[in-house]
Protein backbone atom coordinates (compact mmCIF):
# COMPACT_ATOMS: atom_id res chain seq x y z
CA UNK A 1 69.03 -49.14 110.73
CA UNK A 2 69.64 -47.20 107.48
CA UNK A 3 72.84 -46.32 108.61
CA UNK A 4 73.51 -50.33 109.08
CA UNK A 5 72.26 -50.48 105.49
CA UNK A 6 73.87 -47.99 104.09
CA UNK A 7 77.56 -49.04 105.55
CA UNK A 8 77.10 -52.91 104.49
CA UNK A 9 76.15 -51.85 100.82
CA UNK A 10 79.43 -49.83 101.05
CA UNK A 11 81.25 -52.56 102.53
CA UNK A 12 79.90 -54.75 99.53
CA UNK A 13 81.13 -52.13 96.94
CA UNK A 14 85.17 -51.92 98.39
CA UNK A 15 85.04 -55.64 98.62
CA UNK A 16 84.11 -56.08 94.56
CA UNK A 17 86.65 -53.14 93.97
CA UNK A 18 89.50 -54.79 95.65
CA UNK A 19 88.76 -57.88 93.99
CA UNK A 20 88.68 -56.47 90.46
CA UNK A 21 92.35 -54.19 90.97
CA UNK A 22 93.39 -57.85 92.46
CA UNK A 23 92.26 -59.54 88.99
CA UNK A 24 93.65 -56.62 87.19
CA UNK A 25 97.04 -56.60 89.00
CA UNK A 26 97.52 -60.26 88.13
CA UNK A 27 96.33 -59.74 84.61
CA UNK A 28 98.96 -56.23 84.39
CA UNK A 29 101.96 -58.89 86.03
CA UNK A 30 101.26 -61.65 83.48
CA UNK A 31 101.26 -59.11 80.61
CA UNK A 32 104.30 -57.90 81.54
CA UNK A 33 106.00 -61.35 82.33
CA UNK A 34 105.32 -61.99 78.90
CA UNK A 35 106.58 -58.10 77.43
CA UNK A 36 109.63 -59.30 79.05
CA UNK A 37 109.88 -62.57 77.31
CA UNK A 38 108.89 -61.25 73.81
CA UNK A 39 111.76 -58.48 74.20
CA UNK A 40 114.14 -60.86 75.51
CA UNK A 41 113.38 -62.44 72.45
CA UNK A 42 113.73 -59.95 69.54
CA UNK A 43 116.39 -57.76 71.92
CA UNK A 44 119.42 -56.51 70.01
CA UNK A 45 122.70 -55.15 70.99
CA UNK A 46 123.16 -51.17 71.58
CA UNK A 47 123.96 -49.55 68.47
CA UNK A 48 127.07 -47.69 69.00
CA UNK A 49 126.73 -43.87 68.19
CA UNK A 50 130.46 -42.79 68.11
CA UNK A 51 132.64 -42.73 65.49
CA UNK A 52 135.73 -42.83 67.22
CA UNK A 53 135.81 -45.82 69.16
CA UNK A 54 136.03 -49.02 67.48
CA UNK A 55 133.02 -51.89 67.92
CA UNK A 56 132.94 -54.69 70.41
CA UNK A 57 133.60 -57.69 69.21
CA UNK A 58 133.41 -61.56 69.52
CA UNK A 59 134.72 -64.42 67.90
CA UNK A 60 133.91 -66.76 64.70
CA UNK A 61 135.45 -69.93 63.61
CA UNK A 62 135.47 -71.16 60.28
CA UNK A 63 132.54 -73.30 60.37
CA UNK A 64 130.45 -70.08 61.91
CA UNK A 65 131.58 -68.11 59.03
CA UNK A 66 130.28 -70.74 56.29
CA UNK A 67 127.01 -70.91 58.79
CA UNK A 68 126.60 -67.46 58.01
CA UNK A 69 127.15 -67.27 55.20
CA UNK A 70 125.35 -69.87 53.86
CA UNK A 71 122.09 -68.37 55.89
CA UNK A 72 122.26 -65.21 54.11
CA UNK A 73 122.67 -66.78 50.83
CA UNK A 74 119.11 -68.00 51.33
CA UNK A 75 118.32 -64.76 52.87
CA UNK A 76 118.97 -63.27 49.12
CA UNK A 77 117.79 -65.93 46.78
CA UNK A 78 114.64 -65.70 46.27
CA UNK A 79 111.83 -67.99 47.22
CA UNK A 80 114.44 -69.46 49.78
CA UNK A 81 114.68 -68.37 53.36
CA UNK A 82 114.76 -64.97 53.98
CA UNK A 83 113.90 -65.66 57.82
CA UNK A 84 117.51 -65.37 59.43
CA UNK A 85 117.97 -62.70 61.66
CA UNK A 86 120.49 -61.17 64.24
CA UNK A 87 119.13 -63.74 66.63
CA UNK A 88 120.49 -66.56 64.53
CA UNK A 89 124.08 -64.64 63.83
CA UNK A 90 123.72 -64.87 67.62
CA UNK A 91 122.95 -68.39 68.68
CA UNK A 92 126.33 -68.69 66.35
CA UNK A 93 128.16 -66.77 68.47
CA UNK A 94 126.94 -63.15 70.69
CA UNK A 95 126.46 -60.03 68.63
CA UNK A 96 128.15 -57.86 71.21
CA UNK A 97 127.25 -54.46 69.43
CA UNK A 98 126.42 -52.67 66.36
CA UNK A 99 127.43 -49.62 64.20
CA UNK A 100 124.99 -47.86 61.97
CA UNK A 101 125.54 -47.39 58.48
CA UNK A 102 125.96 -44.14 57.22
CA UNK A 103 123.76 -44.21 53.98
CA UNK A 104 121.68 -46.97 53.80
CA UNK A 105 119.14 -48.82 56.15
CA UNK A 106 121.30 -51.01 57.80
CA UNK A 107 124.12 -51.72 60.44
CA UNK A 108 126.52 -54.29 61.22
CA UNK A 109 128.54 -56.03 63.72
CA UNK A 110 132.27 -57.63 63.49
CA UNK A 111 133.87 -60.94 64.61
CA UNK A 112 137.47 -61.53 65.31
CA UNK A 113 138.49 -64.69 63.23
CA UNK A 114 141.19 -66.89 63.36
CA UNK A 115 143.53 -64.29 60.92
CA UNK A 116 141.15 -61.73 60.12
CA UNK A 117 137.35 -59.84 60.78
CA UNK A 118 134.24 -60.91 59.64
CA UNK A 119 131.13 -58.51 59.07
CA UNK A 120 127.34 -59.17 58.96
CA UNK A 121 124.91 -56.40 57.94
CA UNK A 122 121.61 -56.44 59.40
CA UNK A 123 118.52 -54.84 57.63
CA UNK A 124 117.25 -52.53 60.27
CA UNK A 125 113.85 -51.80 58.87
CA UNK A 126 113.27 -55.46 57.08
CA UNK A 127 109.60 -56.96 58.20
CA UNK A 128 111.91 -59.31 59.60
CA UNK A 129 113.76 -57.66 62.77
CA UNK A 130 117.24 -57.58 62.37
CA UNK A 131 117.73 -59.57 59.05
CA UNK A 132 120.72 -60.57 57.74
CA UNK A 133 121.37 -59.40 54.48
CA UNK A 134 125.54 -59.09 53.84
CA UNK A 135 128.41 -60.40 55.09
CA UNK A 136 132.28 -60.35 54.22
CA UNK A 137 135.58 -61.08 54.76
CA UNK A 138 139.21 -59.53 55.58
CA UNK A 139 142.16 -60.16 56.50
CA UNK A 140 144.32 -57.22 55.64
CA UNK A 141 143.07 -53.57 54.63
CA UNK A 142 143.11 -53.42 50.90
CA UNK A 143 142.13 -50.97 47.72
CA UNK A 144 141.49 -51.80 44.48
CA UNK A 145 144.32 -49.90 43.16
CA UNK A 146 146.58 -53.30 44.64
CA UNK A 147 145.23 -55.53 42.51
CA UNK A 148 146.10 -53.13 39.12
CA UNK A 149 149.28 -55.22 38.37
CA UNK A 150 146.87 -58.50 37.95
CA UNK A 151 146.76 -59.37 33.93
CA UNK A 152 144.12 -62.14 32.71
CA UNK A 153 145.94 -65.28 31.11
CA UNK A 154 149.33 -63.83 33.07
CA UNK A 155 149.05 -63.73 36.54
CA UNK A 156 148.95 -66.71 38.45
CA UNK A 157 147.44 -67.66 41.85
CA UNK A 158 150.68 -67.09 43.64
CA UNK A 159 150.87 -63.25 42.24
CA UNK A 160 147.41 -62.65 44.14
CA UNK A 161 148.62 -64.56 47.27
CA UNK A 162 151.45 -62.06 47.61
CA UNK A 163 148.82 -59.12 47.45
CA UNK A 164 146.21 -60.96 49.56
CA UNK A 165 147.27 -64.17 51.94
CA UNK A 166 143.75 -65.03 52.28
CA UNK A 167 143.79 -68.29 54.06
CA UNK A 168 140.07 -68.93 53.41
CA UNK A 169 138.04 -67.59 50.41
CA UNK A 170 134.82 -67.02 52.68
CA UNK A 171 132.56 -65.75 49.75
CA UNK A 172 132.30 -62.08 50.67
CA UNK A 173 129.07 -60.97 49.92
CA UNK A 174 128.48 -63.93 47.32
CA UNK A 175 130.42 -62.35 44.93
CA UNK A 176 131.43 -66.15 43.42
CA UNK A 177 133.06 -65.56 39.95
CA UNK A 178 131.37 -67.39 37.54
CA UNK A 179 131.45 -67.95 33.59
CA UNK A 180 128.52 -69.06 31.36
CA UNK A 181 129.06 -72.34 28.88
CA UNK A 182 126.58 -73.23 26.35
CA UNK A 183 124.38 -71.21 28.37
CA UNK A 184 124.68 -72.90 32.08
CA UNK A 185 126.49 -71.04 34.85
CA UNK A 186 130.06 -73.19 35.45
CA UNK A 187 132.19 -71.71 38.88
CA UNK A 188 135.60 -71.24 37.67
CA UNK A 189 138.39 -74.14 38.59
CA UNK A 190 139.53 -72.17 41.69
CA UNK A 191 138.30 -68.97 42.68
CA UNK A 192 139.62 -66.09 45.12
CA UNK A 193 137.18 -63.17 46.49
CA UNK A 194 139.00 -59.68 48.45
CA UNK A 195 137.10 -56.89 50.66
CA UNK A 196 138.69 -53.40 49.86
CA UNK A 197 137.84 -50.58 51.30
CA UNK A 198 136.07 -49.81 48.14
CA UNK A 199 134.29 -53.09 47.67
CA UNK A 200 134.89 -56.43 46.80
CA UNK A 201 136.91 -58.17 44.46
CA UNK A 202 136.68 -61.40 42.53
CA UNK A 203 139.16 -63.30 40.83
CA UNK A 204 138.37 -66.55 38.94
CA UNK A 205 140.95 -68.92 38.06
CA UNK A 206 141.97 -71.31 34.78
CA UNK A 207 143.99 -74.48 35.82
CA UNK A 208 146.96 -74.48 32.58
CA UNK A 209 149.94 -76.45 32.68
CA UNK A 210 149.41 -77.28 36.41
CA UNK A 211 149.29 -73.61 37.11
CA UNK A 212 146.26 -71.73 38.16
CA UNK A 213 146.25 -68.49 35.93
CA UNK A 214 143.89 -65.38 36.30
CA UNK A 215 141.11 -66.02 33.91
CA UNK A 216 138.52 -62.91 35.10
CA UNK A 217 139.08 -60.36 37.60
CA UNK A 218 136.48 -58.19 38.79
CA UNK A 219 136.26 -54.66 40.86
CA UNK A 220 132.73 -54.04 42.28
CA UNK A 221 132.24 -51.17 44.85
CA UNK A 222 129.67 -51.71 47.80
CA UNK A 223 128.54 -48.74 49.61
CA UNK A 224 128.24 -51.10 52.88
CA UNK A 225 131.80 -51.94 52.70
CA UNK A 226 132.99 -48.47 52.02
CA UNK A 227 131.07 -47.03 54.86
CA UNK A 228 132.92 -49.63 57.43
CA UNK A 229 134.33 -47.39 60.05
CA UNK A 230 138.37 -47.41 59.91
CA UNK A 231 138.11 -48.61 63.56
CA UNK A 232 136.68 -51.76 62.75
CA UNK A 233 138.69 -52.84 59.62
CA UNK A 234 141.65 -55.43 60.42
């Protein structure tokens, strides 16, 4: 009889055992339904560790560039935005892979547009994952030094078109020339903006006699843009 006893309280003990790693199992498959959701969601592309083979790519029309753009504008002023992320550059069109910069926090992917490559840099370690944070624009590999025949008041639109054929002046890196007038910020009458290897440069333009002349011309260097891999320039 106390062996009876003995074997039903045991019976009684497997049976709530087996129903708590049931409960548990459910719980662990549900929890990792969910993992796999949340890192489908904030998943990024491989980050491409060699140096001599050139990034995957994807392509960008000219409205996805200005989309872009125009989200990482708000991504830098302040008080605006500041929430777009690789997973928006994405719904734009797939961020097939990224390189890492060399000397800064950050990495970037390219696009193949219609006559030239577009770049978006992507805060690694941002509170936001992945945020943009810099983009620009090429069509042809350039250096500052091509631009040192350009003379303000001289030079016309049509001497910078012969250096750079840029078919659309995607602001690269919001670099916008811009002059100040009784104290407000005024954009020039037509404005150019060129990715070097070096960094960018701006060119802002005075409309005289019908003829768009050079009115400021700017060189600033960017580390991002200098640490572009060869492979991955136009």
């Amino acid at each position: 009889m106390i062996i009876l006893k003995v074997c039903y309280i045991i019976l009684i003990v497997l049976s709530f055992l087996l129903s708590f790693s049931c409960i548990s199992c459910k719980d662990t498959e549900k929890d990792s339904g969910d993992g796999k959701v949340l890192d489908d969601l904030i998943s990024v592309p491989s980050i491409l560790d060699d140096d001599s083979i050139s990034l995957e790519t994807s392509t960008l029309n000219r409205d996805g560039m200005i989309e872009i753009t125009n989200m990482i504008s708000k991504n830098t002023m302040t008080g605006v935005g500041n929430t777009y992320s690789l997973q928006d550059t994405n719904k734009i069109s797939p961020v097939k892979q990224l390189r890492k910069c060399i000397n800064t926090e950050e990495a970037y992917n390219v696009y193949i547009t219609e006559r030239g490559r577009f770049y978006v840099f992507y805060d690694i370690y941002s509170s936001i994952s992945y945020q943009a944070v810099f983009c620009c624009y090429s069509e042809k590999i350039l250096l500052f030094s091509d631009f040192d025949g350009i003379r303000i008041g001289v030079s016309t639109i049509e001497d910078i078109r012969k250096i750079d054929e840029t078919k659309e002046y995607i602001d690269n890196g919001l670099f916008r020339p811009q002059k100040v007038v009784n104290g407000e910020t005024v954009l020039y009458e037509d404005y150019s903006i060129h990715m070097t290897k070096e960094g960018i440069i701006s060119i802002g333009y005075k409309n005289i006699d019908g003829k768009l002349l050079v009115d400021y011309i700017n060189e600033q260097k960017d580390e991002r843009i200098s640490e572009i891999n060869a492979l991955d320039l136009p």
